[in-house]
Protein backbone atom coordinates (compact mmCIF):
# COMPACT_ATOMS: atom_id res chain seq x y z
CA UNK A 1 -79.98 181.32 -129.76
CA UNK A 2 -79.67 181.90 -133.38
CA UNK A 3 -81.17 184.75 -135.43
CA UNK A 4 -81.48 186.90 -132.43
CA UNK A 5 -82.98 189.98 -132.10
CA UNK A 6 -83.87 193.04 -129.81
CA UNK A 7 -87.61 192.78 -128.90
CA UNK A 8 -87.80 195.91 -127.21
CA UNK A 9 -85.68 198.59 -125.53
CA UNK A 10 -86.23 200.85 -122.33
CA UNK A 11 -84.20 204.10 -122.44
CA UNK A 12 -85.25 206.39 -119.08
CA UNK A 13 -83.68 209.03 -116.70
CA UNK A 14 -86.12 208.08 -114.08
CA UNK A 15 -84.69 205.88 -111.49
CA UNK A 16 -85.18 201.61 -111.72
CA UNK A 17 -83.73 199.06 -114.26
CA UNK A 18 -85.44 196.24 -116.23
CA UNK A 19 -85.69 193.76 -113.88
CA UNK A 20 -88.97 190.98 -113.39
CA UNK A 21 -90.41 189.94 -116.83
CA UNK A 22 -94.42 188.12 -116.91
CA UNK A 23 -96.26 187.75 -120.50
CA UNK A 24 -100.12 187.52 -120.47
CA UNK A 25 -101.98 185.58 -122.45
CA UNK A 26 -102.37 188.33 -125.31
CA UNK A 27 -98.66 187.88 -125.82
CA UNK A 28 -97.83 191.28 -124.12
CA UNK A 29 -94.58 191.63 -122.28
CA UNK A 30 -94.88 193.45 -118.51
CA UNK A 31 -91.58 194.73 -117.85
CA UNK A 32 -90.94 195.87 -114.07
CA UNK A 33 -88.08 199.01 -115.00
CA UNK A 34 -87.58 202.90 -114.94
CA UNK A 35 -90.99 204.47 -113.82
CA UNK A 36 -92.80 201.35 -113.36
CA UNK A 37 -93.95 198.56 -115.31
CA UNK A 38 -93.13 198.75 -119.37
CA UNK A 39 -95.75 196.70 -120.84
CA UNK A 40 -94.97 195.56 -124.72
CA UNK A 41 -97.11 194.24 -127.64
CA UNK A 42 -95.84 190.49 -129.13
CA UNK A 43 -93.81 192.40 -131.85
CA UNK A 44 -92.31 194.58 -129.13
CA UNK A 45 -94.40 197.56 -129.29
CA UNK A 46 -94.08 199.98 -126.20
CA UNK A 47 -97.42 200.40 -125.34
CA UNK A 48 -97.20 202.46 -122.08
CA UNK A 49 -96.02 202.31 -118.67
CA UNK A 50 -97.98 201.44 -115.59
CA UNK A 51 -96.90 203.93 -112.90
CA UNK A 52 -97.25 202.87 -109.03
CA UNK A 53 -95.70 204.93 -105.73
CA UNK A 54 -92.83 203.29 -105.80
CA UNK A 55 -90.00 201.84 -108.38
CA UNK A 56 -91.18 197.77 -108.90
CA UNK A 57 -88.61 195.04 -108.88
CA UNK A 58 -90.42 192.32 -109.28
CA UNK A 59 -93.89 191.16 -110.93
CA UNK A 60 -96.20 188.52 -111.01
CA UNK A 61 -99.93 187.14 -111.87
CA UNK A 62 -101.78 185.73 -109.50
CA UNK A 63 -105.30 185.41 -107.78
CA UNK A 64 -107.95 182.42 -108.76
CA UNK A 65 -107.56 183.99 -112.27
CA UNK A 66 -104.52 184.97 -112.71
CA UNK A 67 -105.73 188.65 -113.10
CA UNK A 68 -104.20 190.18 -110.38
CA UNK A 69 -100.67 191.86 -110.42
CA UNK A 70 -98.50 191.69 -108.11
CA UNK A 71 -95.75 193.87 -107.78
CA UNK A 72 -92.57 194.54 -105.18
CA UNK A 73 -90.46 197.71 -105.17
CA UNK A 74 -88.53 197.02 -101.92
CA UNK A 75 -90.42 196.33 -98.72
CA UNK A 76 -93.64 196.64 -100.01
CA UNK A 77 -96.45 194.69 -102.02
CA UNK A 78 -98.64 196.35 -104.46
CA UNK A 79 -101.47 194.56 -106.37
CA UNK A 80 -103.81 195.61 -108.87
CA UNK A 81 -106.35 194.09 -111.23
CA UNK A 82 -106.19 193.40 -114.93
CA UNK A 83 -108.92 192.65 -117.54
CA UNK A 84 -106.32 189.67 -119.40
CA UNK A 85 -104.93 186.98 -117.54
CA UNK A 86 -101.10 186.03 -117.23
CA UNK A 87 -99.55 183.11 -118.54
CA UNK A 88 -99.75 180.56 -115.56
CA UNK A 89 -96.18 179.09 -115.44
CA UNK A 90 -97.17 175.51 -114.43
């Protein structure tokens, strides 16, 4: 990579580290990390977090739109809708 840069950092004392990374098709970044899921605009924005019972690992759109989150802190699966879709990866 040349002419890097930092999009975006995630400073927390809560528990949980960046981890699973999904873009929608908007351009923003959902980050599963400290809290719950960071979710950045294109230009790296923090925009909020998107808190859940439990610390995610992992993320991912799914569902006949792609509208559907899908998110797994540990032994558990935790879904929720969303009004933008996800970038489908195929």
């Amino acid at each position: 990579m040349s002419n890097g840069r930092i999009f975006a950092t995630m400073y927390s004392a809560e528990d949980g580290v960046p981890d699973g990374m999904k873009v929608d098709t908007l351009g923003r970044v959902f980050c599963t990390g400290s809290g719950g899921i960071w979710v950045f605009g294109p230009n790296g924005a923090h925009l909020g977090i998107i808190r859940g019972p439990e610390v995610p690992r992992n993320i991912a759109f799914g569902g006949p739109d792609f509208r559907t989150v899908y998110t797994t802190p540990g032994e558990s699966i935790y879904s929720f809708k969303v009004k933008t879709p996800g970038i489908r990866p195929y």
